[in-house]
Structures are given as C-alpha cells and as structure tokens.
PDB file of N, CA and C in Angstrom:
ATOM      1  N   UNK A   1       0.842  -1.195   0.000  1.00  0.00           N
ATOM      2  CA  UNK A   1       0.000   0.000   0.000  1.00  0.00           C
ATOM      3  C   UNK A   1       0.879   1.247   0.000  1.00  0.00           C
ATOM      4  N   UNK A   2       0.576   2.367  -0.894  1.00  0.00           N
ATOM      5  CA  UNK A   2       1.478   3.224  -0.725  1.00  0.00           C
ATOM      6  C   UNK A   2       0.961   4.267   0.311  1.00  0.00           C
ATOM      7  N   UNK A   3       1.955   4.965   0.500  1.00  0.00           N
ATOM      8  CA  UNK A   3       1.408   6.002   1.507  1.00  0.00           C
ATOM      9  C   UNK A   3       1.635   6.952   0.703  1.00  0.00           C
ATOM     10  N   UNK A   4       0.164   7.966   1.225  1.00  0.00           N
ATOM     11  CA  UNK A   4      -0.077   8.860   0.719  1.00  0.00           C
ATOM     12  C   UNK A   4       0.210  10.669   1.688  1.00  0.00           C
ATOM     13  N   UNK A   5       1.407  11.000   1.700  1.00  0.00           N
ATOM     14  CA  UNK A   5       1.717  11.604   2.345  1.00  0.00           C
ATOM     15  C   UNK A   5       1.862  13.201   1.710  1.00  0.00           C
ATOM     16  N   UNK A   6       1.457  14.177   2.083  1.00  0.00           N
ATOM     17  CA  UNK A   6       2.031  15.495   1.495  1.00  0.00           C
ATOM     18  C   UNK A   6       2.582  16.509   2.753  1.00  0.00           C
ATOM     19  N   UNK A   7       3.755  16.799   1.981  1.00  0.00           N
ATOM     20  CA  UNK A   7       4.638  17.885   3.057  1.00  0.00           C
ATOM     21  C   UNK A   7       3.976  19.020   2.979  1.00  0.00           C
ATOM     22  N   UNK A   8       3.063  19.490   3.727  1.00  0.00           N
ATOM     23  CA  UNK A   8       3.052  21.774   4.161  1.00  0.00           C
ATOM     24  C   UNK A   8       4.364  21.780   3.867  1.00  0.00           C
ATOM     25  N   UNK A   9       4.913  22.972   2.931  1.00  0.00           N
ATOM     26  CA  UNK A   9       5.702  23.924   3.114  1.00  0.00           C
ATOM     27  C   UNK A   9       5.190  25.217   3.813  1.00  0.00           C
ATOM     28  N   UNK A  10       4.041  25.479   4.018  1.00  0.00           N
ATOM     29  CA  UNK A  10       3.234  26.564   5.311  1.00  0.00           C
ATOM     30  C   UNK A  10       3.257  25.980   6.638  1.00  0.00           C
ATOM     31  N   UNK A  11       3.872  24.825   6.948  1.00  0.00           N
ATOM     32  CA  UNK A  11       3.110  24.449   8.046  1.00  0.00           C
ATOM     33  C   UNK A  11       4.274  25.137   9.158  1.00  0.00           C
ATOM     34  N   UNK A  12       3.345  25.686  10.525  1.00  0.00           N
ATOM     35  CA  UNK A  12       3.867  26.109  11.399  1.00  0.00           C
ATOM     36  C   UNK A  12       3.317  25.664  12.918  1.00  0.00           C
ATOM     37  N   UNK A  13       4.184  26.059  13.824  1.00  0.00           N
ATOM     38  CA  UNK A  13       3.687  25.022  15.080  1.00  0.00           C
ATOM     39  C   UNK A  13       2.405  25.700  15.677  1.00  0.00           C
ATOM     40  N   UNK A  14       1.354  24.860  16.029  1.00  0.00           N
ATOM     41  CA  UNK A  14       0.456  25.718  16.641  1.00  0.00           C
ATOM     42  C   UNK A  14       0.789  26.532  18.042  1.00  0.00           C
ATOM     43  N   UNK A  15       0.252  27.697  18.696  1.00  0.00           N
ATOM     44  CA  UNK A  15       1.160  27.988  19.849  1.00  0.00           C
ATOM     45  C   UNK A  15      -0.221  27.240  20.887  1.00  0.00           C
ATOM     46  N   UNK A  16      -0.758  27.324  20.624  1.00  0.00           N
ATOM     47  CA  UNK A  16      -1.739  26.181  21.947  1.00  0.00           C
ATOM     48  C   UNK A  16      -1.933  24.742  22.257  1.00  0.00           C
ATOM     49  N   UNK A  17      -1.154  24.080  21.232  1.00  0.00           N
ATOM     50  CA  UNK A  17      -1.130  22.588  21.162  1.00  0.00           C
ATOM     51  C   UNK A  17       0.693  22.186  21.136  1.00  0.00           C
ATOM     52  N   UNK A  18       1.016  21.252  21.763  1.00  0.00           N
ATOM     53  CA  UNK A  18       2.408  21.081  21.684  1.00  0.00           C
ATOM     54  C   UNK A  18       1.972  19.626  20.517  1.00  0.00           C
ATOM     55  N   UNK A  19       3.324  19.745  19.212  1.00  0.00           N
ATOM     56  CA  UNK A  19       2.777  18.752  18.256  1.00  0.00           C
ATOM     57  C   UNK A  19       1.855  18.956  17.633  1.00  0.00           C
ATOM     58  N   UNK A  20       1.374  19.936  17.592  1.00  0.00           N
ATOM     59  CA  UNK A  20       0.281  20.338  16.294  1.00  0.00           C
ATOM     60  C   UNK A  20       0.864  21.454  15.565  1.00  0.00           C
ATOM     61  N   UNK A  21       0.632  20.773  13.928  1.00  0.00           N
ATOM     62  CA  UNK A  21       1.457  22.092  13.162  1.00  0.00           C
ATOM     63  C   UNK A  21       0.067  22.736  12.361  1.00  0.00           C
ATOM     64  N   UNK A  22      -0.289  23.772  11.801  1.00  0.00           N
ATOM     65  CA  UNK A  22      -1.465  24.759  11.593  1.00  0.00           C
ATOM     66  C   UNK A  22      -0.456  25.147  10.138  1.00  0.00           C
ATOM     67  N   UNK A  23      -1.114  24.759   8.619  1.00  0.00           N
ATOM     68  CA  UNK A  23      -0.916  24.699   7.437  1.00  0.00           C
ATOM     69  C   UNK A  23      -1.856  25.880   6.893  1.00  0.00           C
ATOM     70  N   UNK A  24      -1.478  26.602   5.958  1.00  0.00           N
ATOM     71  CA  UNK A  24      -1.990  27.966   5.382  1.00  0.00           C
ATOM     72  C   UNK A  24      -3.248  27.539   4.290  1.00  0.00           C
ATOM     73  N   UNK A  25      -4.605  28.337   4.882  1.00  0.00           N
ATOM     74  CA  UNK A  25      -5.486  28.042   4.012  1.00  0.00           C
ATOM     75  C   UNK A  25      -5.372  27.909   2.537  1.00  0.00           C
ATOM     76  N   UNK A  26      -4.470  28.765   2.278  1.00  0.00           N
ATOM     77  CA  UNK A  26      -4.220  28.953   0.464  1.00  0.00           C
ATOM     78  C   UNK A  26      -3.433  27.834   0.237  1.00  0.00           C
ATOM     79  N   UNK A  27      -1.981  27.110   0.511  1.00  0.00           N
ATOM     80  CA  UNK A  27      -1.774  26.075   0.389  1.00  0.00           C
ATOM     81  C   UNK A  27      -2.662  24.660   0.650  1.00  0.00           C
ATOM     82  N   UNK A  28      -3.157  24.965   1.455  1.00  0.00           N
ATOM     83  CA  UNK A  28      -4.270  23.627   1.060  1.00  0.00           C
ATOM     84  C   UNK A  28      -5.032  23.236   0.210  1.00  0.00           C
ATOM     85  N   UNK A  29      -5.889  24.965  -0.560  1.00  0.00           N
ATOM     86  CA  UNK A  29      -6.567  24.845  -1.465  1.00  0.00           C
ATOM     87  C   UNK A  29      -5.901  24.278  -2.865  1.00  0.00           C
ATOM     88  N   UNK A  30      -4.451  24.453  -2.788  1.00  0.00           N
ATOM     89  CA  UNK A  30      -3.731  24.361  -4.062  1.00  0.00           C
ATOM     90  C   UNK A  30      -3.566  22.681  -3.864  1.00  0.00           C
ATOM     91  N   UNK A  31      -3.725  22.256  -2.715  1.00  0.00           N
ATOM     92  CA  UNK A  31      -3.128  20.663  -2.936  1.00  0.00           C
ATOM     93  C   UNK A  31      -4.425  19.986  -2.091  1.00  0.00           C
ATOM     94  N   UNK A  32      -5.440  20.364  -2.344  1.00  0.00           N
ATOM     95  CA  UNK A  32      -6.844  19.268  -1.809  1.00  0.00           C
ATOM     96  C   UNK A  32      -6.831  18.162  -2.192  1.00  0.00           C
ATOM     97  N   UNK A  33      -6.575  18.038  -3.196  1.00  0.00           N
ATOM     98  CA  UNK A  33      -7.064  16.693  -3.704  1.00  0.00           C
ATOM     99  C   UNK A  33      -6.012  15.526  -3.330  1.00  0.00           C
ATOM    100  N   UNK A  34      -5.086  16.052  -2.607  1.00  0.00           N
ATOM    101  CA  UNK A  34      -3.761  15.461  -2.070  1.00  0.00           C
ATOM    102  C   UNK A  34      -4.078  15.114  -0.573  1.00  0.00           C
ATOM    103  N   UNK A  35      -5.173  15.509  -0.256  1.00  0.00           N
ATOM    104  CA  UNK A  35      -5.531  15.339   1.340  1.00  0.00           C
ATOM    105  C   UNK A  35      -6.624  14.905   1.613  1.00  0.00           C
ATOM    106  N   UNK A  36      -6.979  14.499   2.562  1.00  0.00           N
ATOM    107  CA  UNK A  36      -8.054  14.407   2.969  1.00  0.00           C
ATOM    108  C   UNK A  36      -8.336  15.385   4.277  1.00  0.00           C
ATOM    109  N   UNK A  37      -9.750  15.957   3.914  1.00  0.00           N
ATOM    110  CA  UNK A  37      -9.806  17.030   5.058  1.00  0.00           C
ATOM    111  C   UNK A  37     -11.557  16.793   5.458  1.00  0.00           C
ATOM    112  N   UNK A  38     -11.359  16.706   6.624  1.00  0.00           N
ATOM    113  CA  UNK A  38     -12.149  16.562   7.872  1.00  0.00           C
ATOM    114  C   UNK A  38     -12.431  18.423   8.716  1.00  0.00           C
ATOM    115  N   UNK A  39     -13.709  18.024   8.606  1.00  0.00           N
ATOM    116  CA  UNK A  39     -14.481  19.137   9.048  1.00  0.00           C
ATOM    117  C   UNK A  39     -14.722  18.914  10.325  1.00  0.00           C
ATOM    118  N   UNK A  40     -15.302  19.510  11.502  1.00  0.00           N
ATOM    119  CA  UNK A  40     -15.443  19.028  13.218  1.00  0.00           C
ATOM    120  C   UNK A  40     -16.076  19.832  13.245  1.00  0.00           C
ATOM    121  N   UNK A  41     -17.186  20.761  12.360  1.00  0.00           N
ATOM    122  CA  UNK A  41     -18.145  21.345  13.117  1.00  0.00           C
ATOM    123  C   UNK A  41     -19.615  20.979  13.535  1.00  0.00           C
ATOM    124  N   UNK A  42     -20.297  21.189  13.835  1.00  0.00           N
ATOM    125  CA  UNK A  42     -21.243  21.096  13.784  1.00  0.00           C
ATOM    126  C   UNK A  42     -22.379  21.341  12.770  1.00  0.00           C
ATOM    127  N   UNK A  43     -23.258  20.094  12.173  1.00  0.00           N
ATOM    128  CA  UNK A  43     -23.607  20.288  11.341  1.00  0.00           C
ATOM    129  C   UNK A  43     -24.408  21.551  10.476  1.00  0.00           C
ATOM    130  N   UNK A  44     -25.141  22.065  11.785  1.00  0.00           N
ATOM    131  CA  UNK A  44     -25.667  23.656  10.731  1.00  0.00           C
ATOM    132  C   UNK A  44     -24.402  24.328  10.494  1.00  0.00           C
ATOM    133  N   UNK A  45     -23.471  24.611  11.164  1.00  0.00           N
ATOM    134  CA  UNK A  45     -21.994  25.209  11.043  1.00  0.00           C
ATOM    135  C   UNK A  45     -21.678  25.062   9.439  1.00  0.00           C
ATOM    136  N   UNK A  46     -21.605  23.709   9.175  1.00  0.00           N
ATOM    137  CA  UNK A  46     -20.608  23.187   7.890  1.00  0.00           C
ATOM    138  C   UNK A  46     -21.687  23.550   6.659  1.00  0.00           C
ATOM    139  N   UNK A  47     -22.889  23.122   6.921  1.00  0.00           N
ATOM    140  CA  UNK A  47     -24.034  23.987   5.762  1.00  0.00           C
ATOM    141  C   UNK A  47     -24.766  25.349   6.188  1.00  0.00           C
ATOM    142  N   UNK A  48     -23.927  26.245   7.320  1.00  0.00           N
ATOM    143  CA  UNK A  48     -24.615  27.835   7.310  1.00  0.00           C
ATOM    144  C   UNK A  48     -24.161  28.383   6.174  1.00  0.00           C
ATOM    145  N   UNK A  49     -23.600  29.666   7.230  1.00  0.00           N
ATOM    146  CA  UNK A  49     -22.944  30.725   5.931  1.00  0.00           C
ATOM    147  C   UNK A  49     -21.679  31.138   5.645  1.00  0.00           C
ATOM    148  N   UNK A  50     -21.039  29.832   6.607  1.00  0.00           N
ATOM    149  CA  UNK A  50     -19.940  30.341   5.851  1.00  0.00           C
ATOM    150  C   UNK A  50     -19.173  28.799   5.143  1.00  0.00           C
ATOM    151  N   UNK A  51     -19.645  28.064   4.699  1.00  0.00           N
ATOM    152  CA  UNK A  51     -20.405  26.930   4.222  1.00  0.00           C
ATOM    153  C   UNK A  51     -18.789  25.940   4.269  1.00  0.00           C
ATOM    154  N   UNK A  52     -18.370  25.021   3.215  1.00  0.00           N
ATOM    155  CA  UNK A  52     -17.451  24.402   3.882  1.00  0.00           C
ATOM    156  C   UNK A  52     -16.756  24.312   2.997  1.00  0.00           C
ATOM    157  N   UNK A  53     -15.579  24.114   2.690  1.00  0.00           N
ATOM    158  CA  UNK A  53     -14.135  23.630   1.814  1.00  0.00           C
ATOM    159  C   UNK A  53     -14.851  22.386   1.081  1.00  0.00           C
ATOM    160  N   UNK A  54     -14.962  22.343  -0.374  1.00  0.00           N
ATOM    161  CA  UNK A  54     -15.369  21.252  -1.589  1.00  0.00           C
ATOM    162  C   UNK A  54     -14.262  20.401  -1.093  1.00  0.00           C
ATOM    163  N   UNK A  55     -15.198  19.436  -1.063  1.00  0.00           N
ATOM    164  CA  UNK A  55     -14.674  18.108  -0.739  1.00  0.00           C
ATOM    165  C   UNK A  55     -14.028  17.548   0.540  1.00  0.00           C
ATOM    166  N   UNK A  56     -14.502  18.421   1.772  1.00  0.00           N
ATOM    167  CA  UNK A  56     -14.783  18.164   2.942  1.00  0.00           C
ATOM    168  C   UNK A  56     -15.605  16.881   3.534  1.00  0.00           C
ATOM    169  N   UNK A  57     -15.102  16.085   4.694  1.00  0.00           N
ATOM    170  CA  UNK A  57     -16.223  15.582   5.369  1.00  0.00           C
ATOM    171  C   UNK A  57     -16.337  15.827   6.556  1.00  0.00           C
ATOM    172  N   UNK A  58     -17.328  16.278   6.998  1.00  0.00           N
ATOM    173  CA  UNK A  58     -18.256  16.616   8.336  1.00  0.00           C
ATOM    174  C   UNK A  58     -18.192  15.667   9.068  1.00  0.00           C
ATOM    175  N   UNK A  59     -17.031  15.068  10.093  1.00  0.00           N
ATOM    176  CA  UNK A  59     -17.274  14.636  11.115  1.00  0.00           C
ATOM    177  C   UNK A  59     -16.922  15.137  12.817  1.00  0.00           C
ATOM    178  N   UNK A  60     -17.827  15.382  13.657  1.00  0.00           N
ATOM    179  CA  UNK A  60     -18.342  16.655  14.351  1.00  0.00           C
ATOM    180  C   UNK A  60     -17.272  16.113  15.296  1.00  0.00           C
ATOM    181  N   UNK A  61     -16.652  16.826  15.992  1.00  0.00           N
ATOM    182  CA  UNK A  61     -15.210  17.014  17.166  1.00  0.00           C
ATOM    183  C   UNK A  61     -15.658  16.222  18.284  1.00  0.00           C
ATOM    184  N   UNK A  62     -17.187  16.278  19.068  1.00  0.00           N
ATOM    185  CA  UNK A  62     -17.251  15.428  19.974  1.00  0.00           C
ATOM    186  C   UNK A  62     -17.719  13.857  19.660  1.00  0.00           C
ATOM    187  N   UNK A  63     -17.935  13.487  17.982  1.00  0.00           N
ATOM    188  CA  UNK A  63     -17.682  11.830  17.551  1.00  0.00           C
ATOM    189  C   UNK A  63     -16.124  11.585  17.138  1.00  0.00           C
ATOM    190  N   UNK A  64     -15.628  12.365  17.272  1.00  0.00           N
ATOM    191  CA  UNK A  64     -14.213  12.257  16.779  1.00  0.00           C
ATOM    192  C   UNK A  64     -13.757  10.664  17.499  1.00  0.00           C
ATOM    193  N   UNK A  65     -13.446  10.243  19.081  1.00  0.00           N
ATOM    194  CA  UNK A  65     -13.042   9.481  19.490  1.00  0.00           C
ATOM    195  C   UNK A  65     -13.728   7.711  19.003  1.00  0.00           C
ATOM    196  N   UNK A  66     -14.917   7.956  18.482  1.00  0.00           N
ATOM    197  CA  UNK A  66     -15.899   7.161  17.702  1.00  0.00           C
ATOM    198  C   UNK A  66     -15.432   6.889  16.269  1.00  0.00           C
ATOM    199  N   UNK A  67     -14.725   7.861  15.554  1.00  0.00           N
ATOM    200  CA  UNK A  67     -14.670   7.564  14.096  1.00  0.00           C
ATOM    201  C   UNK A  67     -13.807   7.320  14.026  1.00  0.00           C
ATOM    202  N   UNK A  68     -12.519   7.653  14.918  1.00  0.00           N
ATOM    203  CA  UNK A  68     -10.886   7.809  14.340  1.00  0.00           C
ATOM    204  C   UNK A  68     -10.423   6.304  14.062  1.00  0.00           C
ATOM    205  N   UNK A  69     -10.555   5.157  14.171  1.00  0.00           N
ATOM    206  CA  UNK A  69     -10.185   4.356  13.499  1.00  0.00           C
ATOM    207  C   UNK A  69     -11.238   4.516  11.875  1.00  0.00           C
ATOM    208  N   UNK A  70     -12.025   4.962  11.643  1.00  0.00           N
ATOM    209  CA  UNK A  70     -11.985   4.835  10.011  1.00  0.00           C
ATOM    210  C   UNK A  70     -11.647   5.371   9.282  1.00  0.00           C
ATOM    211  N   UNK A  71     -10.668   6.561  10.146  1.00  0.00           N
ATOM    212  CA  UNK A  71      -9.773   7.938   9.421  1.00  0.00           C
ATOM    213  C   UNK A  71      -8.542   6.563   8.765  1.00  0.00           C
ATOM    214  N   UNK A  72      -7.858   7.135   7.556  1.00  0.00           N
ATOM    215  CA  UNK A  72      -6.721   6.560   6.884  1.00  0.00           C
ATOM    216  C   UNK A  72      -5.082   6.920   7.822  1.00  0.00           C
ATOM    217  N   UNK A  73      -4.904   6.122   8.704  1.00  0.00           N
ATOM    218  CA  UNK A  73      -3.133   6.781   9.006  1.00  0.00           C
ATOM    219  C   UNK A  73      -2.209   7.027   7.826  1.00  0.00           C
ATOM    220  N   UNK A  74      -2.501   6.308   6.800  1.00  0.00           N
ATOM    221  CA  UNK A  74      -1.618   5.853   6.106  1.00  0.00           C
ATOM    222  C   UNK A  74      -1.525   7.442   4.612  1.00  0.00           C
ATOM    223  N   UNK A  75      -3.083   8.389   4.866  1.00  0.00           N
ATOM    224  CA  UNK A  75      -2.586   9.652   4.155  1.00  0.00           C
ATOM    225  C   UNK A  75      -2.775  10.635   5.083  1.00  0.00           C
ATOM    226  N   UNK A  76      -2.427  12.314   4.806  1.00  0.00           N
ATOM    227  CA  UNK A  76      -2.219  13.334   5.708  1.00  0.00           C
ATOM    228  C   UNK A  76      -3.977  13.698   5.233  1.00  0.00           C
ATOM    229  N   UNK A  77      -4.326  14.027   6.892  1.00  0.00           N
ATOM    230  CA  UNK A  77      -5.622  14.747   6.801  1.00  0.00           C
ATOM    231  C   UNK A  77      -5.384  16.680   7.414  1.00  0.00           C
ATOM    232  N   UNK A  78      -6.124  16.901   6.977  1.00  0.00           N
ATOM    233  CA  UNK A  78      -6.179  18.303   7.839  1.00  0.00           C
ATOM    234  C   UNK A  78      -7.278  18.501   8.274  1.00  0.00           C
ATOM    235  N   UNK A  79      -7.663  18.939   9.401  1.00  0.00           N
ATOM    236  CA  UNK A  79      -8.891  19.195   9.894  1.00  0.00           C
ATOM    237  C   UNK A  79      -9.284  20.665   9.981  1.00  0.00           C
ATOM    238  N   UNK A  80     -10.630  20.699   9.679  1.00  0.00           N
ATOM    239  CA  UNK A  80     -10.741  22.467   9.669  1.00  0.00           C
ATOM    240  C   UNK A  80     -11.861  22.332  10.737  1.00  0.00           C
ATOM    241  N   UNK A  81     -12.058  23.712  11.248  1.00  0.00           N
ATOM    242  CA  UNK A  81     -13.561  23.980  12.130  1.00  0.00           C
ATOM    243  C   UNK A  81     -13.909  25.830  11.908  1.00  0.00           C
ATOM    244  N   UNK A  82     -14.289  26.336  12.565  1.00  0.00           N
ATOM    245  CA  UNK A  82     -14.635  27.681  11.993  1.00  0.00           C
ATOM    246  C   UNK A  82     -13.400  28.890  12.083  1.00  0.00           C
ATOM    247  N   UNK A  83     -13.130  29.295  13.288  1.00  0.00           N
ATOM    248  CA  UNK A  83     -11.918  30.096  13.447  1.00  0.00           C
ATOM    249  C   UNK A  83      -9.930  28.672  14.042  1.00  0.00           C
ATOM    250  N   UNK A  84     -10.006  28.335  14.121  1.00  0.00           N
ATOM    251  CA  UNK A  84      -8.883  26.869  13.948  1.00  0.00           C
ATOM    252  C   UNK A  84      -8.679  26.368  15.370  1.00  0.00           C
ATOM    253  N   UNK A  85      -9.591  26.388  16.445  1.00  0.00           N
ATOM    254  CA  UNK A  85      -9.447  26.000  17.570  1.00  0.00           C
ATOM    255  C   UNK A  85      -9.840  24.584  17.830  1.00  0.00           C
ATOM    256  N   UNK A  86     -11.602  24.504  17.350  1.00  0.00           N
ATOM    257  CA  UNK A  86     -11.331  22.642  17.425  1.00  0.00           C
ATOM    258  C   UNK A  86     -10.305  21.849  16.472  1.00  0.00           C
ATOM    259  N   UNK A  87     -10.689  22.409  15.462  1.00  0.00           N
ATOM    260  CA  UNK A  87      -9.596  21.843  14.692  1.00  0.00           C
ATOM    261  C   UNK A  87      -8.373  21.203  15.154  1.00  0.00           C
ATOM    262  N   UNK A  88      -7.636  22.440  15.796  1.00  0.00           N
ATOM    263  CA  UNK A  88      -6.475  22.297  16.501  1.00  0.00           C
ATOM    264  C   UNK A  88      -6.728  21.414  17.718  1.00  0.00           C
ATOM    265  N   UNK A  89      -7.709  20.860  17.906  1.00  0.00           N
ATOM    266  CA  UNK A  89      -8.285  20.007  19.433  1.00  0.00           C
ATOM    267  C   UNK A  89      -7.984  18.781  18.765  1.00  0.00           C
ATOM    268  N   UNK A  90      -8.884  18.917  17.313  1.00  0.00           N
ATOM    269  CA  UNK A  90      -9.271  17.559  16.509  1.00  0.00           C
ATOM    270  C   UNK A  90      -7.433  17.190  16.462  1.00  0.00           C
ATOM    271  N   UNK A  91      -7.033  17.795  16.079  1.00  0.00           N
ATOM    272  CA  UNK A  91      -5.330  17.170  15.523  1.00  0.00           C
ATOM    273  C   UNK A  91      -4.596  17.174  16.679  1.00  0.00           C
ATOM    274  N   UNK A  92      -4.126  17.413  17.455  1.00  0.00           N
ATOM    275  CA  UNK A  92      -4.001  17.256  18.811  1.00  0.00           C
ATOM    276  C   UNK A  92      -4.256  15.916  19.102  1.00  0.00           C
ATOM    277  N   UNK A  93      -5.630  15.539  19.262  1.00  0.00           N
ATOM    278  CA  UNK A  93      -6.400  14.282  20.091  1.00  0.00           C
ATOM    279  C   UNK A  93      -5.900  13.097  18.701  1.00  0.00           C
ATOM    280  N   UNK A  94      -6.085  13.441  17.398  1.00  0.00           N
ATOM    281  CA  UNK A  94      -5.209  12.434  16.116  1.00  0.00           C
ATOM    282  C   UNK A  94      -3.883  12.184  16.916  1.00  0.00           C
ATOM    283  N   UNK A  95      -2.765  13.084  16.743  1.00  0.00           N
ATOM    284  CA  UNK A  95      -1.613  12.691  17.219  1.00  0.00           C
ATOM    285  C   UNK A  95      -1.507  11.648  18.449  1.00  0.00           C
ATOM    286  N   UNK A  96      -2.310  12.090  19.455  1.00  0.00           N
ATOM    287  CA  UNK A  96      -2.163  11.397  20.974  1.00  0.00           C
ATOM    288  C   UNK A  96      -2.849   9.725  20.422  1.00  0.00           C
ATOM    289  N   UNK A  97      -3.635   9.449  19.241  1.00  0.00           N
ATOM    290  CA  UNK A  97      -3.740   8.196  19.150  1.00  0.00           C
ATOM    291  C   UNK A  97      -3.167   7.995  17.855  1.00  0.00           C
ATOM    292  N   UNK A  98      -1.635   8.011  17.637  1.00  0.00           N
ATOM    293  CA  UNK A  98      -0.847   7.525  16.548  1.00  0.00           C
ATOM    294  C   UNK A  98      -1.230   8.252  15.499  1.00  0.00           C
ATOM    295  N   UNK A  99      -1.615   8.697  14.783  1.00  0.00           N
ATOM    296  CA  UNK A  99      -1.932   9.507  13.454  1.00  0.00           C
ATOM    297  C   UNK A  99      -0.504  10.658  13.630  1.00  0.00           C
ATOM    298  N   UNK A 100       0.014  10.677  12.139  1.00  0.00           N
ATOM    299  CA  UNK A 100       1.362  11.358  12.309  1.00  0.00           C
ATOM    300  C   UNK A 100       1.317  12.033  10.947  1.00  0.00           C
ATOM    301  N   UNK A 101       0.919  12.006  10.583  1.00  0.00           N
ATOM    302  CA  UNK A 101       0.623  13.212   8.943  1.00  0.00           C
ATOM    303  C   UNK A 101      -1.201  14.039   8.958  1.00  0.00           C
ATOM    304  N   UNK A 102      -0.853  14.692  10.391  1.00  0.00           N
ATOM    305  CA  UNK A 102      -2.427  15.120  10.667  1.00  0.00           C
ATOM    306  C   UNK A 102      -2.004  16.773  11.123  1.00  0.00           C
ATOM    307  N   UNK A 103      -2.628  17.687  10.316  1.00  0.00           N
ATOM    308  CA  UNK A 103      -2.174  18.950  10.417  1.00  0.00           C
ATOM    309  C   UNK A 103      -3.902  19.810  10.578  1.00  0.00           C
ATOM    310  N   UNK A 104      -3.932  20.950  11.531  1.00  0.00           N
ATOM    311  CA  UNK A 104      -4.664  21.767  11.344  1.00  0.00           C
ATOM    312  C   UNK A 104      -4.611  23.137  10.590  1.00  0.00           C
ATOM    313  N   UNK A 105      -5.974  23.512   9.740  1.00  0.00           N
ATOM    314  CA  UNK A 105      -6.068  24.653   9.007  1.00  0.00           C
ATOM    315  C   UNK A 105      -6.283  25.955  10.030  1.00  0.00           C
ATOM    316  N   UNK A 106      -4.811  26.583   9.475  1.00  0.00           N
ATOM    317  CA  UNK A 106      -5.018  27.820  10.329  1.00  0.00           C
ATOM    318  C   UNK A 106      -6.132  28.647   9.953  1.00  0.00           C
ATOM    319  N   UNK A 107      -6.904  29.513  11.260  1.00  0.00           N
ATOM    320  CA  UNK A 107      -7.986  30.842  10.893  1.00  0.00           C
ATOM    321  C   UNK A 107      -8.969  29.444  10.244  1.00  0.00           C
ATOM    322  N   UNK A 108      -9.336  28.412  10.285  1.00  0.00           N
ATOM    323  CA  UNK A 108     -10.694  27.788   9.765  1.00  0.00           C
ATOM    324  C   UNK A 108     -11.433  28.404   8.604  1.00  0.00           C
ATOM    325  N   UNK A 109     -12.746  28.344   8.666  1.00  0.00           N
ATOM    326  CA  UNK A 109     -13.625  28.894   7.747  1.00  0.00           C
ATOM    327  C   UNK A 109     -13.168  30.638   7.669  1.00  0.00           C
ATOM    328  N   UNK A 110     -13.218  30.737   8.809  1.00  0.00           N
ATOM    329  CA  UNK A 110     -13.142  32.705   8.589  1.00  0.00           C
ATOM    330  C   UNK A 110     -12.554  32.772   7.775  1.00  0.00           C
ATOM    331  N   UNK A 111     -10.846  31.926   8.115  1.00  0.00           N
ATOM    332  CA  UNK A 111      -9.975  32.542   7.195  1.00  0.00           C
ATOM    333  C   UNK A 111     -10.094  32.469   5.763  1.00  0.00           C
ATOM    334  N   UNK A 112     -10.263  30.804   5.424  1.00  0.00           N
ATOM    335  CA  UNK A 112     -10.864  30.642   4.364  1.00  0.00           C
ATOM    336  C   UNK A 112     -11.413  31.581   3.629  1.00  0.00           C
ATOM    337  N   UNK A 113     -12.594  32.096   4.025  1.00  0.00           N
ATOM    338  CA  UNK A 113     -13.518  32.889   3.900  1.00  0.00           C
ATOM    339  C   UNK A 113     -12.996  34.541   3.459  1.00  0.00           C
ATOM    340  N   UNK A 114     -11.913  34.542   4.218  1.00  0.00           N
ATOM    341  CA  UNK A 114     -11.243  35.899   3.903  1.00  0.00           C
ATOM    342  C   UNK A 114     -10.274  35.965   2.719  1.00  0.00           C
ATOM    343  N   UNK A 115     -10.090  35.048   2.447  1.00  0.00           N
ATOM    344  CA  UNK A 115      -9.010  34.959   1.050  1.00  0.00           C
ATOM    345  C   UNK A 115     -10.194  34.414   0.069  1.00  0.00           C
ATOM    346  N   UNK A 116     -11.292  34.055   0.119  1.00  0.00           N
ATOM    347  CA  UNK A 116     -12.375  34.046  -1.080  1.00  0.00           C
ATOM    348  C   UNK A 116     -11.609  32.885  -1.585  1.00  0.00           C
ATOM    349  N   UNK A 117     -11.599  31.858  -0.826  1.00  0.00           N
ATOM    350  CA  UNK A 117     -11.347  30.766  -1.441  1.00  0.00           C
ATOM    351  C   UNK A 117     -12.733  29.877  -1.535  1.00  0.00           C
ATOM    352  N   UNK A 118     -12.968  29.156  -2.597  1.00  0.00           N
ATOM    353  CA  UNK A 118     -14.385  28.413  -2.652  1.00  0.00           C
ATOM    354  C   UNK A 118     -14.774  27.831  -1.357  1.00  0.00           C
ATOM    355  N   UNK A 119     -16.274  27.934  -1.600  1.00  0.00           N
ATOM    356  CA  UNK A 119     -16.800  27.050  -0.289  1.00  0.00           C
ATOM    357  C   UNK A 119     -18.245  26.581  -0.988  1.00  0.00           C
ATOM    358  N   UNK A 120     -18.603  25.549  -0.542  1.00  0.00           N
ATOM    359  CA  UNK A 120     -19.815  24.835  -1.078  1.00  0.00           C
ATOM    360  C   UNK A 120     -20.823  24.991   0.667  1.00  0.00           C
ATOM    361  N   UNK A 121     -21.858  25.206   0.674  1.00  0.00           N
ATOM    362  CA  UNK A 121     -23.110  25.576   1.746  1.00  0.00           C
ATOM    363  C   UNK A 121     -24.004  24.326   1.142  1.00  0.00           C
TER     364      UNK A 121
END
C-alpha cells in the first residue's frame, strides 16, 4: 500500500497545542485533492454561511473518538472547524492516538472565507 503523504511547506507550530502544526489556508486549497480534510463542526456550522471547503467531510469534534479508526493513518488529513481552535483540538487528540501526517487549518472557515477561497453551503 502506498502512503499517501504530502509535506506543508506553510506548516507552522500551533502555539496552543504542543505537536500540532497549523498549514496555510491557500496552500491547502492548491493541494486538496492530495488530502483528505475533515471538518469538526457542527452540522448547521458546515451547511450555514460560511459553508465548507469542496470536498470536505463533516465529522463533528465530539464523535471524533468514535470515528478515528476509520480515518486513513496511512494519508495526511487536515482538519478544519470555523476560526482553527477545534480543529487544533481535533489534531491534537489524532496525534495522541498515533496519526502522524495530521495537520490543522489555520484561521478555519473565517480565514478561508477571507481569502475568497471556494466554499460549497
């Protein structure tokens, strides 16, 4: 099986999580299809208004400990949430159970949102 791994050249350490690195919304958008990215909000959250990153999946931060074995170790996910705090919870709590190519999106949706990068509602 190969592994499906991609290096951030954005990625920087989060300052509230020790082991969590926080990857630049615009670099992600350029290499999505290279990742898999996990959403943790809550579901009106991910279809309100400030809607979600194409080709996202919505799985909400407090099922996280429920799903994480059907997450892939074997490619890099990034997790987003609205401003990058669960997020940064979600990748955090990945690392502490073996997951090692798991990065959070800095600034979440806002930021997203502020560089007018696509979003599907």
């Amino acid at each position: 099986m190969t592994v499906k791994v991609y290096e951030f050249t954005s990625k920087t350490e989060n300052p509230n999580f020790e082991d969590v690195h926080d990857i630049a919304p615009a670099e992600l958008h350029q290499n999505m299809s290279k990742v898999k990215m996990i959403d943790v909000r809550q579901p009106d959250e991910y279809t309100g208004e400030l809607g979600h990153v194409p080709g996202s999946e919505l799985l909400v931060l407090d099922t996280l400990p429920d799903h994480l074995e059907d997450l892939p170790k074997d490619q890099t996910i990034v997790f987003i949430c609205r401003s990058g705090a669960r997020s940064a919870r979600a990748t955090a709590f990945a690392k502490m159970n073996g997951f090692t190519n798991v990065f959070n999106m800095l600034g979440g949706m806002l930021h997203w949102n502020e560089l007018q990068l696509p979003v599907e509602r």
